[in-house]
C-alpha atoms as a PDB file:
ATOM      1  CA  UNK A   1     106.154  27.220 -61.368  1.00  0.00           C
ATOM      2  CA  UNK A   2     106.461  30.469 -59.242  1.00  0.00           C
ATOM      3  CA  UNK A   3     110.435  31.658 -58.908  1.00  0.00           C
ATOM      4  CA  UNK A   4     109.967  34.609 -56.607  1.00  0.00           C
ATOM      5  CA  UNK A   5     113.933  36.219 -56.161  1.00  0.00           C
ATOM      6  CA  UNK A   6     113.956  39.272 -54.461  1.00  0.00           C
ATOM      7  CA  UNK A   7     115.888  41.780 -55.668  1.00  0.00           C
ATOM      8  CA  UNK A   8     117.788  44.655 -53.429  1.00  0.00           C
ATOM      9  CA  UNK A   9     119.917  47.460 -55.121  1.00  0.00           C
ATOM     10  CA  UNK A  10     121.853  50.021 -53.792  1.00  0.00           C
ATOM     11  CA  UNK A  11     122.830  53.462 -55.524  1.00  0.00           C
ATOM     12  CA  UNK A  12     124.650  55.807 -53.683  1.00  0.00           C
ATOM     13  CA  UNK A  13     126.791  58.700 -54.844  1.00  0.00           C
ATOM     14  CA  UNK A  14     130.810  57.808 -55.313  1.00  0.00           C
ATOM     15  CA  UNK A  15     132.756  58.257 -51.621  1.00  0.00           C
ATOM     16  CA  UNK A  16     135.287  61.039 -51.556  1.00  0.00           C
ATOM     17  CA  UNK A  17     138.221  60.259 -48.848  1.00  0.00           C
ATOM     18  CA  UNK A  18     140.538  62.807 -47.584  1.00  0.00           C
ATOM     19  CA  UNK A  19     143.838  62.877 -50.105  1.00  0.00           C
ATOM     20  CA  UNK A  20     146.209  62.503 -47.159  1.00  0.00           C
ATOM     21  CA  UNK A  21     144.992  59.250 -45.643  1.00  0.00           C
ATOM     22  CA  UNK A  22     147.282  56.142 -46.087  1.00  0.00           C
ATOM     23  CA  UNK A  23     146.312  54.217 -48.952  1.00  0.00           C
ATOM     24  CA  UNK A  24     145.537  51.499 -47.043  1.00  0.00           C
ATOM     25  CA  UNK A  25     143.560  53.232 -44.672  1.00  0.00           C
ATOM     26  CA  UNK A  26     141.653  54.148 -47.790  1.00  0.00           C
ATOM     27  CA  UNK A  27     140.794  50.810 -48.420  1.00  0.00           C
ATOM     28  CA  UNK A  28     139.642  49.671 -45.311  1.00  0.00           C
ATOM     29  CA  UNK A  29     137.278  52.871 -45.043  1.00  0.00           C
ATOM     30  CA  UNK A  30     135.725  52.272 -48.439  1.00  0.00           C
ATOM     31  CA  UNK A  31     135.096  48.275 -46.709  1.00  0.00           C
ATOM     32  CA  UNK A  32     133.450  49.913 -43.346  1.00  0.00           C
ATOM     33  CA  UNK A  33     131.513  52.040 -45.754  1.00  0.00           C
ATOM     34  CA  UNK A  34     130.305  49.732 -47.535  1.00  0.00           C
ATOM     35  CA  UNK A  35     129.545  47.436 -44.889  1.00  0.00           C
ATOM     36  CA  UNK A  36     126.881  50.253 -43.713  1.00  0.00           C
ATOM     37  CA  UNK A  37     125.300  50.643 -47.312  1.00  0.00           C
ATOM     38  CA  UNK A  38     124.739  46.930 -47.137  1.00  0.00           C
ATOM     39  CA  UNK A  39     123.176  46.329 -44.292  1.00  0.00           C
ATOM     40  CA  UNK A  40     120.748  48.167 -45.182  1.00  0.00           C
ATOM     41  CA  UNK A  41     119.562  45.817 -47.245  1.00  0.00           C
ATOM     42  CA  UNK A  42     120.806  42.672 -45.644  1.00  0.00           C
ATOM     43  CA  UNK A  43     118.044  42.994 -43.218  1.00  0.00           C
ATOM     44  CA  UNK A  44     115.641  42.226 -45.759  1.00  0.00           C
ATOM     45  CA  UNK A  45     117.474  38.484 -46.868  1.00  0.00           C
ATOM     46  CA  UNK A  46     117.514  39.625 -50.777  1.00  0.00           C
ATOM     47  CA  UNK A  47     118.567  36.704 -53.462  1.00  0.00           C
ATOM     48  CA  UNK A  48     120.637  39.366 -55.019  1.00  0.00           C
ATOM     49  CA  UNK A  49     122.285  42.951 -54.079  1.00  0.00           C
ATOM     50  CA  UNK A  50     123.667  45.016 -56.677  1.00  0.00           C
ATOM     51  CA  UNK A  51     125.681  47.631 -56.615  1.00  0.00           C
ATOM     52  CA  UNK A  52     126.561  50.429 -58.956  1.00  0.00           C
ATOM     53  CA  UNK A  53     129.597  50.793 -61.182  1.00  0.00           C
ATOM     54  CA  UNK A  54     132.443  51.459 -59.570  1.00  0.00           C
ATOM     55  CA  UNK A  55     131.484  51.612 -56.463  1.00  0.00           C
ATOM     56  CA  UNK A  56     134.791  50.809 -54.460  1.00  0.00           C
ATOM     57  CA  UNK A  57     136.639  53.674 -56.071  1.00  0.00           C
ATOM     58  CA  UNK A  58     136.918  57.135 -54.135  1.00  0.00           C
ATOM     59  CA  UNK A  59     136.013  60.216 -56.897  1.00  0.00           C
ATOM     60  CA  UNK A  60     138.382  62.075 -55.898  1.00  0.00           C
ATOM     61  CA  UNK A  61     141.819  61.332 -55.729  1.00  0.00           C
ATOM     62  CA  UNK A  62     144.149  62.284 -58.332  1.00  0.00           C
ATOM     63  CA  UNK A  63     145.473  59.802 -61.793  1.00  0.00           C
ATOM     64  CA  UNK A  64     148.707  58.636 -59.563  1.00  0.00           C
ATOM     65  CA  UNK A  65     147.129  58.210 -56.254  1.00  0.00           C
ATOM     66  CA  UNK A  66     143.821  56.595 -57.866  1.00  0.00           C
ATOM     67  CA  UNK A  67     146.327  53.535 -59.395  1.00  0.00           C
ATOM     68  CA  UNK A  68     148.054  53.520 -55.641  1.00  0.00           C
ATOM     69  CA  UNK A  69     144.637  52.904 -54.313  1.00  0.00           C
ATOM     70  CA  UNK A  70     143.943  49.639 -56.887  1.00  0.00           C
ATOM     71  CA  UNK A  71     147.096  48.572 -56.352  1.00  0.00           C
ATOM     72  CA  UNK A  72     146.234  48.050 -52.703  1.00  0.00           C
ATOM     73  CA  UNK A  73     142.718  47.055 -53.304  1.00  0.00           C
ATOM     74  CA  UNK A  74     144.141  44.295 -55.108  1.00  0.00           C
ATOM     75  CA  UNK A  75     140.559  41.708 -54.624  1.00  0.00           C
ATOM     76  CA  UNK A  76     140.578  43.242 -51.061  1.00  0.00           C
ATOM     77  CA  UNK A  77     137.046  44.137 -51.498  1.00  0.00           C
ATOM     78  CA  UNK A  78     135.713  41.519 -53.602  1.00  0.00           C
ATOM     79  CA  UNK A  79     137.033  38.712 -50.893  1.00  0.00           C
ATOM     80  CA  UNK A  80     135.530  40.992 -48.380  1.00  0.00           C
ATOM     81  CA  UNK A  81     132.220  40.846 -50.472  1.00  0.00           C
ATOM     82  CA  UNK A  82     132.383  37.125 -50.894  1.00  0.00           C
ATOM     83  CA  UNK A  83     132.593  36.641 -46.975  1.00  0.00           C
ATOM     84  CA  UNK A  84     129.767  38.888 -46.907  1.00  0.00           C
ATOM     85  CA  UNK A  85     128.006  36.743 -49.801  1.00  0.00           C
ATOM     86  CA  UNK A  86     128.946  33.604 -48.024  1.00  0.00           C
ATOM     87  CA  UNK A  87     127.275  34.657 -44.451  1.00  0.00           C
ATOM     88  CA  UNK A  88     124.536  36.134 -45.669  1.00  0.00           C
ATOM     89  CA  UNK A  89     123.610  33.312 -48.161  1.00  0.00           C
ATOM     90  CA  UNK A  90     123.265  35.906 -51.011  1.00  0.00           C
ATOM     91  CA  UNK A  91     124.407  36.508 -54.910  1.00  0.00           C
ATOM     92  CA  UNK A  92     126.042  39.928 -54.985  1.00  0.00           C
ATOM     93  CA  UNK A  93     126.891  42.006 -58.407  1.00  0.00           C
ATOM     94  CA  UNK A  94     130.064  43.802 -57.837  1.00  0.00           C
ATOM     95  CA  UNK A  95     131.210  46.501 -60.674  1.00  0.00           C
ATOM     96  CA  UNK A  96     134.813  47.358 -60.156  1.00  0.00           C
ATOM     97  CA  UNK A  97     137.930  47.521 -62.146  1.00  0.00           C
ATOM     98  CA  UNK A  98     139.479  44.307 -62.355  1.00  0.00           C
ATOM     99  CA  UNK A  99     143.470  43.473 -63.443  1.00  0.00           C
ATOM    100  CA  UNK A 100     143.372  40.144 -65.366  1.00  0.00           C
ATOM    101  CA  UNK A 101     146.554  37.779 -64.894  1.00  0.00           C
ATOM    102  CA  UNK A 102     148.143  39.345 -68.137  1.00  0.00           C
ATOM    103  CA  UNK A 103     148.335  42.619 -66.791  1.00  0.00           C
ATOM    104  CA  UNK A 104     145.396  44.352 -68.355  1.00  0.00           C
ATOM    105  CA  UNK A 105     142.513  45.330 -66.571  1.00  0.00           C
ATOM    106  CA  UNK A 106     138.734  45.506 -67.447  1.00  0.00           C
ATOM    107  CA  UNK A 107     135.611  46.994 -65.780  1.00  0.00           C
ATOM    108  CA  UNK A 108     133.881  44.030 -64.795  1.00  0.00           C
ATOM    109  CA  UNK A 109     130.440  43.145 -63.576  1.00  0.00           C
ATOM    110  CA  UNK A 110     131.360  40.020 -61.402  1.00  0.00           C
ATOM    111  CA  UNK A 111     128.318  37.585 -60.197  1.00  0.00           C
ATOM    112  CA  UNK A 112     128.860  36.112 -56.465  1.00  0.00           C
ATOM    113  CA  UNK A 113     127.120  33.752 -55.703  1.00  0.00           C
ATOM    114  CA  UNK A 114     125.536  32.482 -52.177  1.00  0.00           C
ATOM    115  CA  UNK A 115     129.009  29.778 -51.620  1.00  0.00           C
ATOM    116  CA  UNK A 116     131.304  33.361 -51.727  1.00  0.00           C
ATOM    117  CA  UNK A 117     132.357  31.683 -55.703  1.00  0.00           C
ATOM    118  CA  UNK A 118     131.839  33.458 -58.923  1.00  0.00           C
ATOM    119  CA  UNK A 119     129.224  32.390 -61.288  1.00  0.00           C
ATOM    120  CA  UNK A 120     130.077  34.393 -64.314  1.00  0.00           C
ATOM    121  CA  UNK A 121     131.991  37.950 -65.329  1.00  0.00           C
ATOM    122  CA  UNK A 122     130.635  40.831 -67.810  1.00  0.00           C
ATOM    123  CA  UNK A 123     133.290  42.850 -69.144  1.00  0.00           C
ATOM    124  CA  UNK A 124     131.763  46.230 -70.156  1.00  0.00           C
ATOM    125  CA  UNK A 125     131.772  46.380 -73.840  1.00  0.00           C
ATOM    126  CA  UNK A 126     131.160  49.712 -74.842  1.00  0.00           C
ATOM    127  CA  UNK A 127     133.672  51.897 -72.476  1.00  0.00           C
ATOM    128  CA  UNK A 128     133.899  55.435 -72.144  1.00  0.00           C
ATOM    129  CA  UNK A 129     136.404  57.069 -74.231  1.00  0.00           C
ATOM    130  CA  UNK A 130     138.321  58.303 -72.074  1.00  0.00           C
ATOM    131  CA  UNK A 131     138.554  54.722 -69.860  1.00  0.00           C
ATOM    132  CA  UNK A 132     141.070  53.196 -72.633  1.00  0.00           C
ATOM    133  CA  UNK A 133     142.999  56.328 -73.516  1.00  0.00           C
ATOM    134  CA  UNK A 134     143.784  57.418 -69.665  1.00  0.00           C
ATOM    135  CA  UNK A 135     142.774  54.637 -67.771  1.00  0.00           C
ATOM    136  CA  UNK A 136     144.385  51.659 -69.679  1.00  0.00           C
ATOM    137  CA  UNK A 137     141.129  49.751 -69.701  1.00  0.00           C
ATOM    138  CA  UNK A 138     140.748  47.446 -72.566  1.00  0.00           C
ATOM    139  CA  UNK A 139     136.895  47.070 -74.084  1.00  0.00           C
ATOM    140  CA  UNK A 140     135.036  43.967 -73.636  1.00  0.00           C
ATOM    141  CA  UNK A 141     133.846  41.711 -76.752  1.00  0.00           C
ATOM    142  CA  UNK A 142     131.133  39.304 -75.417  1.00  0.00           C
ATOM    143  CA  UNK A 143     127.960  39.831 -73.813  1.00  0.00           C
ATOM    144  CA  UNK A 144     127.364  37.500 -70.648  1.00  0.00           C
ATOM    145  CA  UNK A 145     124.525  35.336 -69.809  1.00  0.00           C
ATOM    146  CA  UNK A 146     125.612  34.073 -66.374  1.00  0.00           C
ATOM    147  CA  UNK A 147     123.385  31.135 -64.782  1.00  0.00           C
ATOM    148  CA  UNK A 148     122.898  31.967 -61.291  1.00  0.00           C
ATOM    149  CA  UNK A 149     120.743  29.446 -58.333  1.00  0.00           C
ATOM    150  CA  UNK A 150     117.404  32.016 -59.050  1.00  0.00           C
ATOM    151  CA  UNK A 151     117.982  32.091 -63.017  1.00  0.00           C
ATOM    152  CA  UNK A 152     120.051  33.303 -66.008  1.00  0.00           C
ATOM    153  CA  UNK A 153     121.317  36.690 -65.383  1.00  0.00           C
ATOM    154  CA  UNK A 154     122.906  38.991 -68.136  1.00  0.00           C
ATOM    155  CA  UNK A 155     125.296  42.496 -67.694  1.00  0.00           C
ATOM    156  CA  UNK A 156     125.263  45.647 -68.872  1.00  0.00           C
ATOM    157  CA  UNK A 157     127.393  48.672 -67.360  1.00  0.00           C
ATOM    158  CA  UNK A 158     126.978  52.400 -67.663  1.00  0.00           C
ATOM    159  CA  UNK A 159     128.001  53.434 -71.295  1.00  0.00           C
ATOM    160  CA  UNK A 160     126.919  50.042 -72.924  1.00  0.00           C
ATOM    161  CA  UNK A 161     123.447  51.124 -72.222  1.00  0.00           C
ATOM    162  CA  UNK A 162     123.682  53.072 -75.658  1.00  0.00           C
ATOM    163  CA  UNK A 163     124.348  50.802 -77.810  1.00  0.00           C
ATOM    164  CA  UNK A 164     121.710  48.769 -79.675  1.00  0.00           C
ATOM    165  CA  UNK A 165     124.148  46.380 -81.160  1.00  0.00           C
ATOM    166  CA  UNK A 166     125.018  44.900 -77.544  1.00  0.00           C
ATOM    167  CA  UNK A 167     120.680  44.690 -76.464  1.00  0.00           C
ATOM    168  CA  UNK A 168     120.289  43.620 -79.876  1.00  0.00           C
ATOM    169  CA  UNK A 169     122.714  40.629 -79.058  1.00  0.00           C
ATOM    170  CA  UNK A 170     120.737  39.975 -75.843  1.00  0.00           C
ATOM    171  CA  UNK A 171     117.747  40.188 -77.227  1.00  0.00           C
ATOM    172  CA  UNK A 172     118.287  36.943 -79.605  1.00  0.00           C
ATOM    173  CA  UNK A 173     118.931  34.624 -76.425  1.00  0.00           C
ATOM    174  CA  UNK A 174     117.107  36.827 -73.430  1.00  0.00           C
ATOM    175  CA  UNK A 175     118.162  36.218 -69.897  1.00  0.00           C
ATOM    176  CA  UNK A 176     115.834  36.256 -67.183  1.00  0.00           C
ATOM    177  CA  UNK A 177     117.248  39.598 -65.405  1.00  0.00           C
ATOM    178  CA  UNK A 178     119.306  42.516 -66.845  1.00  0.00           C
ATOM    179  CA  UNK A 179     121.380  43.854 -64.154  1.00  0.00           C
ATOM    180  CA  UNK A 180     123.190  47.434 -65.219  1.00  0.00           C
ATOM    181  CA  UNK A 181     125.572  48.687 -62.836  1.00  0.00           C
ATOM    182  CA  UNK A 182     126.425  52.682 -63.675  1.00  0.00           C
ATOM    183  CA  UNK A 183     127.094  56.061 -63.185  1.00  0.00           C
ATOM    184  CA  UNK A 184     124.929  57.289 -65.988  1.00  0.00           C
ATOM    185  CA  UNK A 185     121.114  56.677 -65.162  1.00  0.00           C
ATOM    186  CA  UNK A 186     120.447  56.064 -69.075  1.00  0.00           C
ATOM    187  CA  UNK A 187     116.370  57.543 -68.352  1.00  0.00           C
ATOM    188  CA  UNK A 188     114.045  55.278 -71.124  1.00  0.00           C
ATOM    189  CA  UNK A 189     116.857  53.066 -72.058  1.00  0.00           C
ATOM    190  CA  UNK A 190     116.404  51.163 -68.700  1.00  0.00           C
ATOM    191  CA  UNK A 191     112.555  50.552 -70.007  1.00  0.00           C
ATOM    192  CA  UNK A 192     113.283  50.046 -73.402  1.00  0.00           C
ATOM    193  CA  UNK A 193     116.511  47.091 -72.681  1.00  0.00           C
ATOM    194  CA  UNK A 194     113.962  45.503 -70.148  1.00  0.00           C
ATOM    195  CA  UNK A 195     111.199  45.768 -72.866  1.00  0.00           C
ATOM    196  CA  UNK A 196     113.587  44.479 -75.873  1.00  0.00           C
ATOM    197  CA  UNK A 197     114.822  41.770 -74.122  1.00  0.00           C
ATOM    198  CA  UNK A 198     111.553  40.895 -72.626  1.00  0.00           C
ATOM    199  CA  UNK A 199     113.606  40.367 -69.327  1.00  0.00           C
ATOM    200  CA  UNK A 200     113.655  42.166 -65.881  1.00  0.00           C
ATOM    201  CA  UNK A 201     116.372  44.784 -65.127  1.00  0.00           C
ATOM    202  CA  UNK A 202     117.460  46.320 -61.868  1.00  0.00           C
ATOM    203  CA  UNK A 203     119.545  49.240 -61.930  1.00  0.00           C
ATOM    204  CA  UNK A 204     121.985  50.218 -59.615  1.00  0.00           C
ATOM    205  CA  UNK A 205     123.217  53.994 -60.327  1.00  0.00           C
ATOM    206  CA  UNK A 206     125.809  55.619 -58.509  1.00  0.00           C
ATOM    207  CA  UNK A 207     123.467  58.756 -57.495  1.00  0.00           C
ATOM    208  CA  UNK A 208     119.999  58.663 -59.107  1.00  0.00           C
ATOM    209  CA  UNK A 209     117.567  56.670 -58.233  1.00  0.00           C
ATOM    210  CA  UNK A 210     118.009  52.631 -58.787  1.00  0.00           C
ATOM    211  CA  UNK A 211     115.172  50.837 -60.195  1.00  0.00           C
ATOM    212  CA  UNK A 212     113.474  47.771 -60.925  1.00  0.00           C
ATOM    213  CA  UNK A 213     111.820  47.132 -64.016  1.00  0.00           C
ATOM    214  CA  UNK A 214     109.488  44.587 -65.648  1.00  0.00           C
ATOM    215  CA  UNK A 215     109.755  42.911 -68.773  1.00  0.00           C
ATOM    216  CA  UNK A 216     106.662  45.225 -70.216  1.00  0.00           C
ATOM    217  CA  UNK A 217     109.000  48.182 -69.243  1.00  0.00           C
ATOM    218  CA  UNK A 218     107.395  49.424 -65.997  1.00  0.00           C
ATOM    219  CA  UNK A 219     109.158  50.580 -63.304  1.00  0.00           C
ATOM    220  CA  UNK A 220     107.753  48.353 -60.486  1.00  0.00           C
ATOM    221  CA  UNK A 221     110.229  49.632 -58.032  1.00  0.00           C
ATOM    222  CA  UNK A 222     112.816  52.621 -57.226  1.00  0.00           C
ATOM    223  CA  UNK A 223     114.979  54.093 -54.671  1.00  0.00           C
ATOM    224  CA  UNK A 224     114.322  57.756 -54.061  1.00  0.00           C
ATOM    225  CA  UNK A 225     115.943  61.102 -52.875  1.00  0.00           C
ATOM    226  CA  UNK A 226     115.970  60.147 -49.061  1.00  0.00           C
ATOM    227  CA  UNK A 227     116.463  56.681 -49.458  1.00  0.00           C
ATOM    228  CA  UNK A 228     119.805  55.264 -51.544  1.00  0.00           C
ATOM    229  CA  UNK A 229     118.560  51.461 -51.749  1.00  0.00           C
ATOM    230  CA  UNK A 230     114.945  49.420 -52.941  1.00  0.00           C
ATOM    231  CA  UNK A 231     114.177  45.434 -52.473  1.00  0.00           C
ATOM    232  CA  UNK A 232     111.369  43.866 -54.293  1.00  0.00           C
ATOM    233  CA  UNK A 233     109.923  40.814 -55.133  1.00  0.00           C
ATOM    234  CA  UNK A 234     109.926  39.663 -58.846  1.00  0.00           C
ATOM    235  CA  UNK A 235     108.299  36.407 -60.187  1.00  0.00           C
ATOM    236  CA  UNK A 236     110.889  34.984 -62.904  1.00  0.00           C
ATOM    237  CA  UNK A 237     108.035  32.495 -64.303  1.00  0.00           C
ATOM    238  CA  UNK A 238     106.412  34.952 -66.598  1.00  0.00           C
ATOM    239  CA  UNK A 239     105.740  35.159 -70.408  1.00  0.00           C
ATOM    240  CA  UNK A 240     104.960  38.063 -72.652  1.00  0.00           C
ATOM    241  CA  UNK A 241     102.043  37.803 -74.962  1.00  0.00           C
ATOM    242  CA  UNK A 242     100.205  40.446 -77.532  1.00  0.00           C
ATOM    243  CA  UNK A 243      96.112  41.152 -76.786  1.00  0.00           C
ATOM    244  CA  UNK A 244      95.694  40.137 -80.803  1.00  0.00           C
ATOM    245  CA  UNK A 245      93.577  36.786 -81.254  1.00  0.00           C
ATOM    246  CA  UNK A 246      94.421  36.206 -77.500  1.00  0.00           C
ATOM    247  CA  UNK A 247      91.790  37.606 -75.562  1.00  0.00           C
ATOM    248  CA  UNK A 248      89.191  34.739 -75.285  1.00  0.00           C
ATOM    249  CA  UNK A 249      92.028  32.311 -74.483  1.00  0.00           C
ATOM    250  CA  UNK A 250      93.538  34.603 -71.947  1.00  0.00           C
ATOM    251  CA  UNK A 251      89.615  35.443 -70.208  1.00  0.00           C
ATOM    252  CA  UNK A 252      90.097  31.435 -70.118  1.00  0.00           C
ATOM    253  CA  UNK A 253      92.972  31.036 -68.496  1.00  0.00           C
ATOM    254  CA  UNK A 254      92.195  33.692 -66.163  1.00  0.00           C
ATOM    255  CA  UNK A 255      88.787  31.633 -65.298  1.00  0.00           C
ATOM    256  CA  UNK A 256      90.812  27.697 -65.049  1.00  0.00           C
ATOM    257  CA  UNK A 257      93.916  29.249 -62.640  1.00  0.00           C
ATOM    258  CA  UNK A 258      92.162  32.146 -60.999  1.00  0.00           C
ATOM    259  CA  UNK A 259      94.514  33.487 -58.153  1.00  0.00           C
ATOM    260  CA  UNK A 260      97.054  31.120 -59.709  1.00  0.00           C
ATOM    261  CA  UNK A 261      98.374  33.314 -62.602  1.00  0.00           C
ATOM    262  CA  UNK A 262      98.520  37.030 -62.784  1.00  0.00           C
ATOM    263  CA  UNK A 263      97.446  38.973 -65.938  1.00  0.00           C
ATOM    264  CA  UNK A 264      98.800  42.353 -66.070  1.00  0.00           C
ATOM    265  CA  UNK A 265      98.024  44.784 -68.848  1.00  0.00           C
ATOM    266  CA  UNK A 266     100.246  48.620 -68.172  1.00  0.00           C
ATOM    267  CA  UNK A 267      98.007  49.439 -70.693  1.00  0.00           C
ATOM    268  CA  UNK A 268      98.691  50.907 -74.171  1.00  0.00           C
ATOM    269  CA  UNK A 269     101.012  48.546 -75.398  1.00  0.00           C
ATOM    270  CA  UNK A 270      99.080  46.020 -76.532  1.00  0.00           C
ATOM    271  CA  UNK A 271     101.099  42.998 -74.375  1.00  0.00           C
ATOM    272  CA  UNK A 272      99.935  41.523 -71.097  1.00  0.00           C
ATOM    273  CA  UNK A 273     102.690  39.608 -68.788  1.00  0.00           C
ATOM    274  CA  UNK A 274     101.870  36.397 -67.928  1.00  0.00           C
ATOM    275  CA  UNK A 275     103.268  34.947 -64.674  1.00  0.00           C
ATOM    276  CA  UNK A 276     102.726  31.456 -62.825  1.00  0.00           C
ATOM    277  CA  UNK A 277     101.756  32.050 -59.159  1.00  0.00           C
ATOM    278  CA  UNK A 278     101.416  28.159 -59.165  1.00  0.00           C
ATOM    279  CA  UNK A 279     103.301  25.906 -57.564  1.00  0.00           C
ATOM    280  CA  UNK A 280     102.953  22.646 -60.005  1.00  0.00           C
ATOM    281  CA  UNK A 281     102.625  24.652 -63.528  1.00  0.00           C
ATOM    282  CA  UNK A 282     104.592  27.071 -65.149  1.00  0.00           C
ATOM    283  CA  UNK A 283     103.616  30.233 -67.174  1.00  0.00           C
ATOM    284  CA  UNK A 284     105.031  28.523 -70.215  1.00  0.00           C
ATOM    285  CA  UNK A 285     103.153  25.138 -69.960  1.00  0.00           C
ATOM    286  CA  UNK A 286      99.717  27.688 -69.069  1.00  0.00           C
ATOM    287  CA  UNK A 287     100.344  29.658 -72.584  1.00  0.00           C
ATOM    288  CA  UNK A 288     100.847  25.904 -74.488  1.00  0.00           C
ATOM    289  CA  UNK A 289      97.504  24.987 -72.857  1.00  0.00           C
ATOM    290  CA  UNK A 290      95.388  27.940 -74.196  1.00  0.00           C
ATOM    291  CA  UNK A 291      97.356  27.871 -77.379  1.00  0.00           C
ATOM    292  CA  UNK A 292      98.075  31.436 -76.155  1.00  0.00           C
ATOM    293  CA  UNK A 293     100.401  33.431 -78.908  1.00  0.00           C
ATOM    294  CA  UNK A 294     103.745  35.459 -77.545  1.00  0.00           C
ATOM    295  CA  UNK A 295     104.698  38.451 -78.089  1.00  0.00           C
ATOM    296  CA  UNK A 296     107.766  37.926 -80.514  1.00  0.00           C
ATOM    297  CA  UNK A 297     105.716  34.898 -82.249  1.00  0.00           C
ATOM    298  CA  UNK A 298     103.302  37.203 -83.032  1.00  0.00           C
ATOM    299  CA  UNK A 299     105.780  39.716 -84.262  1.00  0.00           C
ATOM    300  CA  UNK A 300     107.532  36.873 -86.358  1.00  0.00           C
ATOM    301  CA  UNK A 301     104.243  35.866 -88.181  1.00  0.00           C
ATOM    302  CA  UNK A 302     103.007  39.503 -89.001  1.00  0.00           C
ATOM    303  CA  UNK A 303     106.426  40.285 -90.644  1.00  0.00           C
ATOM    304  CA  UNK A 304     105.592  37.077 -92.586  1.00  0.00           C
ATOM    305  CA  UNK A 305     103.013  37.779 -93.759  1.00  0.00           C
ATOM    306  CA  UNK A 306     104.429  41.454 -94.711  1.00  0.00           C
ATOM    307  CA  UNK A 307     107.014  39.481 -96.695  1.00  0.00           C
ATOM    308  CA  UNK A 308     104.678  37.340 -98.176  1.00  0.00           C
ATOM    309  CA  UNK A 309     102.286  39.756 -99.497  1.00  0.00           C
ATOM    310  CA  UNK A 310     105.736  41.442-100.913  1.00  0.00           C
ATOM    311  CA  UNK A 311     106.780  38.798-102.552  1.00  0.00           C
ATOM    312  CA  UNK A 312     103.070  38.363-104.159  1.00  0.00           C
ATOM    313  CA  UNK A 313     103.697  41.734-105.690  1.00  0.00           C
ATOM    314  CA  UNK A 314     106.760  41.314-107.657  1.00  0.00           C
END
């Protein structure tokens, strides 16, 4: 059945603040800063906001006045977030560094959900360098798959995007929606993680544009030069499925559901993305009925077959 979540992220470059201002002060102007970004989107009563990596922390204050400013941050900003969650009756992705109860801290993607709780925490696996040598932030082992009141929801920040040991990991159990918080844009590697994993992915980037991207790999949405934040609609009852010994049955379902299932081919790839506009049948139970073939089935069986004829050979 249909799960339409719309989706609003928000990408603007990193706040300076003057170096003089009380540290507090700091803090609370980062909040009212925020609060301005945000309800920019608010307006439009999106499922989920996300913002981009580290977006509470000013760029320009110096080593020692940068851990002042966490110090007094403390969850400041997250609570703040959570009323704003809470109110709003909204999940919101928050990227910040976080200071565990041993001391240590981690850059976190943390999911809040529409109560102001947390549903799940992604600790960025693949940091930058220079993160753990000057920054004291310790790496992150696991990937995340967080379940959320719209659907499962995995987390990728900045740097991680690099690393095809981490998608590869998502890719064997695929969430619904890749959300990447970062400063780093990443350019194809946004298409190719959605495309891997066979998921959506928002981006929110601290600067470039933020974007929205199907499980095919096509940008269906993006902020641009004059305007910091998009919202879209996304259908999360979908399923990917290669042209090969499909067409007739897909040309069938098309002619049983009609306006009741979308069939989009981006063309050139070979894959079509089937989603349920139904209310009382899902994309999944439409591909059993037509015996329709996905994607990574397909991809399964032609390797097998590779193997097979191998193995013949020997």
């Amino acid at each position: 059945m249909a799960k339409y979540v719309k989706i609003s992220a928000i990408g603007p470059a990193r706040r300076e603040m003057d170096p003089n201002m009380d540290i507090n002060c700091c803090v609370q102007d980062m909040i009212d800063y925020w609060d301005g970004l945000l309800s920019d989107v608010l307006v439009d009563k999106p499922d989920l906001i996300v913002l981009p990596e580290a977006c509470d922390q000013p760029c320009n204050l110096t080593p020692e006045r940068r851990m002042a400013y966490f110090q007094a941050r403390g969850d400041r900003f997250r609570d703040h977030l959570m009323q704003i969650a809470r109110e709003n009756r909204c999940n919101i992705a928050y990227c910040a560094y976080r200071k565990l109860p041993d001391g240590t801290m981690r850059n976190s993607l943390q999911f809040i959900n529409r109560k102001g709780g947390i549903d799940g925490i992604y600790d960025k696996n693949y940091l930058v360098i220079g993160e753990h040598t000057e920054e004291n932030i310790e790496y992150g082992r696991e990937i995340a798959l967080i379940k959320t009141d719209f659907g499962t929801v995995g987390g990728i920040i900045c740097f991680d995007l690099n690393y095809d040991e981490l998608r590869l990991r998502y890719q064997k159990t695929p969430p619904e929606l890749m959300v990447f918080s970062s400063m780093y844009h990443g350019g194809m590697m946004q298409n190719v993680w959605a495309y891997s994993c066979r998921s959506y992915l928002v981006s929110a980037i601290a600067g470039p544009p933020c974007q929205i991207i199907s499980p095919q790999g096509v940008t269906i949405a993006a902020s641009t030069n004059y305007t910091r934040h998009v919202t879209a609609m996304v259908n999360l009852d979908y399923a990917v499925a290669h042209m090969d010994y499909n067409l007739d049955k897909l040309r069938a379902l098309k002619q049983k559901y009609g306006t009741k299932v979308t069939i989009f081919d981006p063309g050139y790839l070979g894959s079509v993305l089937i989603t349920s506009e139904a209310e009382d049948i899902s994309a999944v139970d439409m591909v059993a009925e037509f015996d329709i073939e996905l994607l990574d089935d397909y991809f399964a069986r032609s390797t097998k077959a590779r193997g097979d004829s191998l193995a013949e050979r020997k």
